[in-house]
Protein backbone atom coordinates (compact mmCIF):
# COMPACT_ATOMS: atom_id res chain seq x y z
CA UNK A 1 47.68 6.58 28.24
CA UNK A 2 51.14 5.62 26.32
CA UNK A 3 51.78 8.37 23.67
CA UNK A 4 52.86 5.16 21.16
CA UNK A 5 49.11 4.04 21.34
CA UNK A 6 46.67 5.30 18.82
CA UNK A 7 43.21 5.52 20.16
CA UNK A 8 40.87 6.45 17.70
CA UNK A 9 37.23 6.96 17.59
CA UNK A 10 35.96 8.01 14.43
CA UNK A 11 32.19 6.76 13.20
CA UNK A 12 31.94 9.03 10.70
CA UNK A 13 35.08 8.13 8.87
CA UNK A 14 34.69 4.55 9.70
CA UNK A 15 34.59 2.01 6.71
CA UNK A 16 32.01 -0.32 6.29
CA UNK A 17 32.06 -3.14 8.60
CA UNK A 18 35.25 -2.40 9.93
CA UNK A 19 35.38 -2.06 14.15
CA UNK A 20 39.03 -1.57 14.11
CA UNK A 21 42.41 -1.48 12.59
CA UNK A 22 45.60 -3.07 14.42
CA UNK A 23 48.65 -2.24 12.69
CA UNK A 24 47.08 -2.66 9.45
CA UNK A 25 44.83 -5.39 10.01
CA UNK A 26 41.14 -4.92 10.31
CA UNK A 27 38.78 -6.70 12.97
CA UNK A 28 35.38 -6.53 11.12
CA UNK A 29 32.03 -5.16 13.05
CA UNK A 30 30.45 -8.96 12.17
CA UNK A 31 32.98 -10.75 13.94
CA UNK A 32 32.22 -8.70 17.37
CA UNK A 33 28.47 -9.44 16.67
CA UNK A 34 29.14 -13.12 15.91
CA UNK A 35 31.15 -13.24 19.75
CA UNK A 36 28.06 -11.35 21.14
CA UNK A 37 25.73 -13.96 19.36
CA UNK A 38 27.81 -16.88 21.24
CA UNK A 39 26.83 -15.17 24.97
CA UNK A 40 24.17 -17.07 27.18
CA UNK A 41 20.97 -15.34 26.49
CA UNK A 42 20.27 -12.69 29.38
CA UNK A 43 16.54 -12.95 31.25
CA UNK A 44 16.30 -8.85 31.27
CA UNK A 45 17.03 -6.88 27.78
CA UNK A 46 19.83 -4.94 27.48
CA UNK A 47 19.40 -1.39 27.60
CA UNK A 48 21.93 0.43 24.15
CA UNK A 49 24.01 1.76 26.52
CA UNK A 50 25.19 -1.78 27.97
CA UNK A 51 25.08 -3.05 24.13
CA UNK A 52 27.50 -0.31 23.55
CA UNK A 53 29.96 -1.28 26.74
CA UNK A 54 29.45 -5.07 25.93
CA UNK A 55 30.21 -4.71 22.43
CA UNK A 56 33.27 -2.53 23.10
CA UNK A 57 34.77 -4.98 25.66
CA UNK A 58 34.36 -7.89 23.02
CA UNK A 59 36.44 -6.04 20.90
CA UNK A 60 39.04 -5.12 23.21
CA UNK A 61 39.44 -9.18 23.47
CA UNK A 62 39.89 -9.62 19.55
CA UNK A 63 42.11 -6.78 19.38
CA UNK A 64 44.44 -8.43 22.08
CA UNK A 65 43.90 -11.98 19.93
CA UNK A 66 44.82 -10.52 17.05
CA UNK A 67 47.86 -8.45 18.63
CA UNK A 68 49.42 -11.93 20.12
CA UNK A 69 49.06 -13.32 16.21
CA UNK A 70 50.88 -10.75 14.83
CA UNK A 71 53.58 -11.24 17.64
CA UNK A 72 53.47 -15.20 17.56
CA UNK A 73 53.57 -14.78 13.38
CA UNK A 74 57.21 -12.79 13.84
CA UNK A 75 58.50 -14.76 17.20
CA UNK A 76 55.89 -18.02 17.78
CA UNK A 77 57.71 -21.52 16.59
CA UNK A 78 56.09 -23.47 14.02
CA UNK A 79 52.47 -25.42 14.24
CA UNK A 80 52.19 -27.90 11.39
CA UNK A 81 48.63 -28.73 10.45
CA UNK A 82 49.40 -32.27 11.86
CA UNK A 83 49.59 -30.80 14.94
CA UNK A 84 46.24 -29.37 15.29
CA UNK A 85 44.74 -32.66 13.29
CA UNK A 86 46.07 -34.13 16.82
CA UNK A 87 43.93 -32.20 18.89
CA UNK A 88 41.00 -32.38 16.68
CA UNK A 89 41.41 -36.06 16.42
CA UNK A 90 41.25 -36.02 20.42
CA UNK A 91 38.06 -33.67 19.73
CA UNK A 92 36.58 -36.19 17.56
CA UNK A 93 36.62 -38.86 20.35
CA UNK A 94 35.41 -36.92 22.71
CA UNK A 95 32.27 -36.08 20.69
CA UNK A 96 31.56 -39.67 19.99
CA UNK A 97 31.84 -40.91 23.42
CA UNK A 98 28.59 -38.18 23.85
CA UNK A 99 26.92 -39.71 20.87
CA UNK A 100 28.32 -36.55 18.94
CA UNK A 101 30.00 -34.83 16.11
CA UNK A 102 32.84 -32.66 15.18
CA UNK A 103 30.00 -30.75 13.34
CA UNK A 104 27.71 -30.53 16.25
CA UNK A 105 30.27 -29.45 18.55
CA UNK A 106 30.84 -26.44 15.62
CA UNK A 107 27.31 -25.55 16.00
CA UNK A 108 27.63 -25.57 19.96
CA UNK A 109 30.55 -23.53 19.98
CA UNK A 110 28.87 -20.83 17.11
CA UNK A 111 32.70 -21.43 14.96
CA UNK A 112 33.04 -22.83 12.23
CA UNK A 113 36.22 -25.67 11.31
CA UNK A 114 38.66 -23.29 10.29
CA UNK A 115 37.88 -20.72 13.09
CA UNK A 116 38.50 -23.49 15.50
CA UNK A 117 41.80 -24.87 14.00
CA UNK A 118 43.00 -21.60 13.81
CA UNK A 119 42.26 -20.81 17.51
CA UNK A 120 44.04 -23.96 18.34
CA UNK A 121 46.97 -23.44 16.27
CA UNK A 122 47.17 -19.94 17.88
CA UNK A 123 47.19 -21.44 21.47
CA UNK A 124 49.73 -24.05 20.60
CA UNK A 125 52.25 -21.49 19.53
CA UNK A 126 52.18 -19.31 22.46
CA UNK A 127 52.28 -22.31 24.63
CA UNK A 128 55.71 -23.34 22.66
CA UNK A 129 56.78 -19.97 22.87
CA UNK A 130 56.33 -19.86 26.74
CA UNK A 131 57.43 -23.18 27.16
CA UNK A 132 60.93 -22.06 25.78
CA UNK A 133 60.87 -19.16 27.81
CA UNK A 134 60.16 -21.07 31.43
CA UNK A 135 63.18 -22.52 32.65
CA UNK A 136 63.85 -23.72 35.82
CA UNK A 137 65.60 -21.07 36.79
CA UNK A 138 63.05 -19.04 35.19
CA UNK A 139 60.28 -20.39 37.13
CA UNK A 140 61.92 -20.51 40.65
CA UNK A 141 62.86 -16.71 40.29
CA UNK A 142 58.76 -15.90 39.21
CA UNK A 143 57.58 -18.39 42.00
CA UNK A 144 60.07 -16.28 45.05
CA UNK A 145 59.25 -13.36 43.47
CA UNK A 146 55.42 -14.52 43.88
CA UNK A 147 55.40 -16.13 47.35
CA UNK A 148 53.05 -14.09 48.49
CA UNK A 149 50.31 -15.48 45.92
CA UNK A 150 51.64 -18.83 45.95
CA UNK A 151 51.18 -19.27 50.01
CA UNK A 152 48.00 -17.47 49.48
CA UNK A 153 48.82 -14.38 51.39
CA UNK A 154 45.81 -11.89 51.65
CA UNK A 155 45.64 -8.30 52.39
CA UNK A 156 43.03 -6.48 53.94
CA UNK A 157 42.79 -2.77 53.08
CA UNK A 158 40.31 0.56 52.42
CA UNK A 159 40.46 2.96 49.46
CA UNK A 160 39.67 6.30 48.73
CA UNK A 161 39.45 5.99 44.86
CA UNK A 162 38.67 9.33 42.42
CA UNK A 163 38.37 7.99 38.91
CA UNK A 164 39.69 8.89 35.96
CA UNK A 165 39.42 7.23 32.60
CA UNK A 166 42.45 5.68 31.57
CA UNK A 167 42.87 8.27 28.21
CA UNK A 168 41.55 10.75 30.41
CA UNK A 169 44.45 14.09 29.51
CA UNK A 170 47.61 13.82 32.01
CA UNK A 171 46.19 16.98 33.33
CA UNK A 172 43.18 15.37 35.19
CA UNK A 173 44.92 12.33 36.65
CA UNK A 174 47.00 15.10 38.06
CA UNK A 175 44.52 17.09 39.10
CA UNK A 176 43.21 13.87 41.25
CA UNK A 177 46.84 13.07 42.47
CA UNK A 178 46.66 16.63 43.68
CA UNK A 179 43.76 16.24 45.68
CA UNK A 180 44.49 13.34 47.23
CA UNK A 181 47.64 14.51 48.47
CA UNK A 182 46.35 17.16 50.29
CA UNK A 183 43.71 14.80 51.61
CA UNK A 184 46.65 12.47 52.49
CA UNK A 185 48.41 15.22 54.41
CA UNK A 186 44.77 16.02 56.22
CA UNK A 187 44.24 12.24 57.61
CA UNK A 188 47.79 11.77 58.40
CA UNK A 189 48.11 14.96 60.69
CA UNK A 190 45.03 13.59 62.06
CA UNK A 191 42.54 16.82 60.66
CA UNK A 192 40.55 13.92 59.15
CA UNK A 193 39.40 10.26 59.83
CA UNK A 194 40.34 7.87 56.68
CA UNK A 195 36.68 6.46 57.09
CA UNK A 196 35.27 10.25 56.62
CA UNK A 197 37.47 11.02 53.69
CA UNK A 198 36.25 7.55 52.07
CA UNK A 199 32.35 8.84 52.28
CA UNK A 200 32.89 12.40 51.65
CA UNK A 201 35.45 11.74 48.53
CA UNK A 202 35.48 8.16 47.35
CA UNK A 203 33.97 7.56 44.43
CA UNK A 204 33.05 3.82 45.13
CA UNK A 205 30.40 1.77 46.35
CA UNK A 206 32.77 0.92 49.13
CA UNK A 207 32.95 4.39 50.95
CA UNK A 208 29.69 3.77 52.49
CA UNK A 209 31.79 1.77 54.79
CA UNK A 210 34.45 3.58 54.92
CA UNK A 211 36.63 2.38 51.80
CA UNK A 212 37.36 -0.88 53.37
CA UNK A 213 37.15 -4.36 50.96
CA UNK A 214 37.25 -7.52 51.50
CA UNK A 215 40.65 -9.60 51.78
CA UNK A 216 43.06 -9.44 48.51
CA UNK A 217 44.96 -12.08 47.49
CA UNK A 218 48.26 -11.05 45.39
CA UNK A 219 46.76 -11.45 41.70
CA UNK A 220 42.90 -10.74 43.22
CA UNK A 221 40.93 -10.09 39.60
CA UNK A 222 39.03 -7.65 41.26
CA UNK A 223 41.74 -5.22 41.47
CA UNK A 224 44.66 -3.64 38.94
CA UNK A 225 48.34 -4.93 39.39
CA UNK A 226 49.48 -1.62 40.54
CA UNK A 227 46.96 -1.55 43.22
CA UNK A 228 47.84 -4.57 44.73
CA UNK A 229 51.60 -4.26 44.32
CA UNK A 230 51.21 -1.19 46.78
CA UNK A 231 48.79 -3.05 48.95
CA UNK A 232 51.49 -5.93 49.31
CA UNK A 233 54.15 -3.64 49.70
CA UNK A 234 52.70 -1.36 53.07
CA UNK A 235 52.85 -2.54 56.51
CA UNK A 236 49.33 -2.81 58.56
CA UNK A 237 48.25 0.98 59.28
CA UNK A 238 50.61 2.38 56.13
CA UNK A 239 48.39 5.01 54.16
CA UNK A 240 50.09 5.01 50.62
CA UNK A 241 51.19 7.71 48.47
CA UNK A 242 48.81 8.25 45.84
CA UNK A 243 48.24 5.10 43.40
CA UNK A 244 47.48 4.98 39.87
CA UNK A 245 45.67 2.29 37.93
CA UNK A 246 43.43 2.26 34.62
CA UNK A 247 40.48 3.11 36.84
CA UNK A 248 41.80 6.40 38.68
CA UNK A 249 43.64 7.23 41.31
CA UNK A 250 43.68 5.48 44.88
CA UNK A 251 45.00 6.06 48.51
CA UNK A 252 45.76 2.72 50.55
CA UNK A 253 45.47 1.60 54.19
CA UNK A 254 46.12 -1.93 55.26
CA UNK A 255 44.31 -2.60 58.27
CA UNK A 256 45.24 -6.61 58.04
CA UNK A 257 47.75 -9.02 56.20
CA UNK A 258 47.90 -12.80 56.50
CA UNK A 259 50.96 -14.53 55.49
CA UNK A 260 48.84 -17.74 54.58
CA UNK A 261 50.62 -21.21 54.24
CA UNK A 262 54.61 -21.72 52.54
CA UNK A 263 54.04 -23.53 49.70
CA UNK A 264 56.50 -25.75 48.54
CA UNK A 265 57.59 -25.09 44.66
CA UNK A 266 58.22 -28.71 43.79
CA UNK A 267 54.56 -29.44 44.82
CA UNK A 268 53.28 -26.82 42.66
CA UNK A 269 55.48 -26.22 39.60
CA UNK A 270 52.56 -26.94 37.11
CA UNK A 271 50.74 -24.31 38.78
CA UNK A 272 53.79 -21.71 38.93
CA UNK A 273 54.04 -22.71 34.72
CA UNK A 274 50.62 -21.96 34.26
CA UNK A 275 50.90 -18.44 36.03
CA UNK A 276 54.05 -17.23 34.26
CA UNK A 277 52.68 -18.73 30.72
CA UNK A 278 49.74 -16.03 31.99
CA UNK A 279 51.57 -13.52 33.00
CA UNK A 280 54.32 -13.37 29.97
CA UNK A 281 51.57 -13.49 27.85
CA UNK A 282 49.88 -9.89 29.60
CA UNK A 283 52.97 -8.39 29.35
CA UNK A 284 53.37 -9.35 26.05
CA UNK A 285 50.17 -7.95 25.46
CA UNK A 286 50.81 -4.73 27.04
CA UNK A 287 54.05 -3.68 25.47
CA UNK A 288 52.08 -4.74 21.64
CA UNK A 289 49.25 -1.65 22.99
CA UNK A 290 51.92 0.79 23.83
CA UNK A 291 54.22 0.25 20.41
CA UNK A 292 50.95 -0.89 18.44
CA UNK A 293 48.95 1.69 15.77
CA UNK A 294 45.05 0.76 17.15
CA UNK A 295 42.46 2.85 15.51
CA UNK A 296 38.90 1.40 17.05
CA UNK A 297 36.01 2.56 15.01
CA UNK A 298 33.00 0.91 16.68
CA UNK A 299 30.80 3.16 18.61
């Protein structure tokens, strides 16, 4: 965990209504209810525990949204209210064509007008501000530097994962990088079978078989950026060095890679815009946590 992020849980001390505080702004325990409330209606109750995780990962998403409006407010260009009147004119439309209205959609969406035009206004600034940063040259250098999600390239590999919280003390994530050294040096001088390490000391539903999952692409959701940069980067049969994402710590085999189809850029620039728009905006994201003061006090 960055030493420039404040991580706070504090009930006891918390304010009234407040779930947390991003460099001085608050993000208020009704406004993570009110998402919650906008959630498809689940067949089984939740138990308090999931309540607690659900709740918690809600936040997490308003703290980023409010964390790209304090950037956008310092670096974003300018959105004129005419410029959100456009979209919401193009709303309007839409609504009547389904026999609708601007206030039904409202109710639909659980938002009220001025949580809507401010969501809008908030996406049309980014998408200005990443518009001016993708150049062509820009976007040819993040599409060769991407080929190998572009031609849908996949990677087939098993893990041997111990986890560790991502605040967990530096002295436990070493502790794990420790252990799966040695275990390294064991399957490597052949004292152990990868597959038997995986049951004995994964700590995933996956080491029933051995560690092995199914194919990765390059930006696979299911897995952490640093995990698949190492997958992409070993040769079939490379064990990595130990691996560290948000979730623990990992050793890799590849046991397959398939170089899918060349993809032309021309044929797929809106695509390749779309991705970097995505991907400057994580980053963005990222580097706001590690320089931002976050003190969550929701449960």
């Amino acid at each position: 965990m960055p030493t420039l992020l404040v991580w706070i849980v504090a009930v006891a001390a918390a304010p009234e209504n407040v779930a947390a505080n991003v460099n001085g702004e608050v993000i208020r325990i009704d406004e993570v209810d009110a998402v919650l409330r906008r959630r498809p209606p689940v067949s089984t109750p939740l138990t308090a525990e999931q309540v607690r995780r659900l709740r918690r990962a809600v936040l997490d998403g308003l703290v980023d949204d409010l964390l790209l409006k304090q950037f956008l407010r310092l670096n974003g260009p300018k959105v004129e209210p005419a410029d959100v009147d456009r979209l919401m004119g193009g709303l309007a439309a839409a609504q009547r064509k389904r026999g609708k209205s601007l206030a039904d959609y409202f109710r639909e969406v659980g938002r009220t007008e001025a949580e809507v035009r401010e969501a809008w206004a908030t996406m049309l600034q980014f998408q200005r501000y990443a518009d001016a940063k993708a150049t062509d040259a820009e976007l040819k250098q993040y599409f060769e530097a991407n080929r190998d999600f572009f031609d849908r390239a996949t990677v087939t590999v098993s893990h041997i994962v111990l986890r560790v919280p991502a605040d967990a003390p530096a002295g436990e994530r070493q502790a794990a990088r420790q252990t799966l050294l040695a275990l390294r040096n064991d399957i490597v001088a052949g004292r152990v079978g990868f597959a038997d390490a995986a049951l004995r000391h994964s700590v995933c539903p996956s080491a029933r078989s051995g560690g092995k999952l199914s194919p990765l692409t390059r930006k696979d959701p299911s897995q952490d950026e640093p995990f698949l940069r190492a997958a992409f980067a070993l040769k079939v049969g490379d064990l990595s060095e130990p691996v560290d994402t948000d979730v623990g710590v990992h050793l890799i085999r590849v046991s397959a890679k398939s170089p899918g189809t060349p993809a032309s850029f021309d044929r797929i620039a809106d695509l390749v815009k779309e991705c970097f728009a995505e991907d400057l905006r994580q980053q963005i994201l990222a580097d706001l946590r590690k320089a931002g003061t976050i003190q969550v006090m929701l449960p």
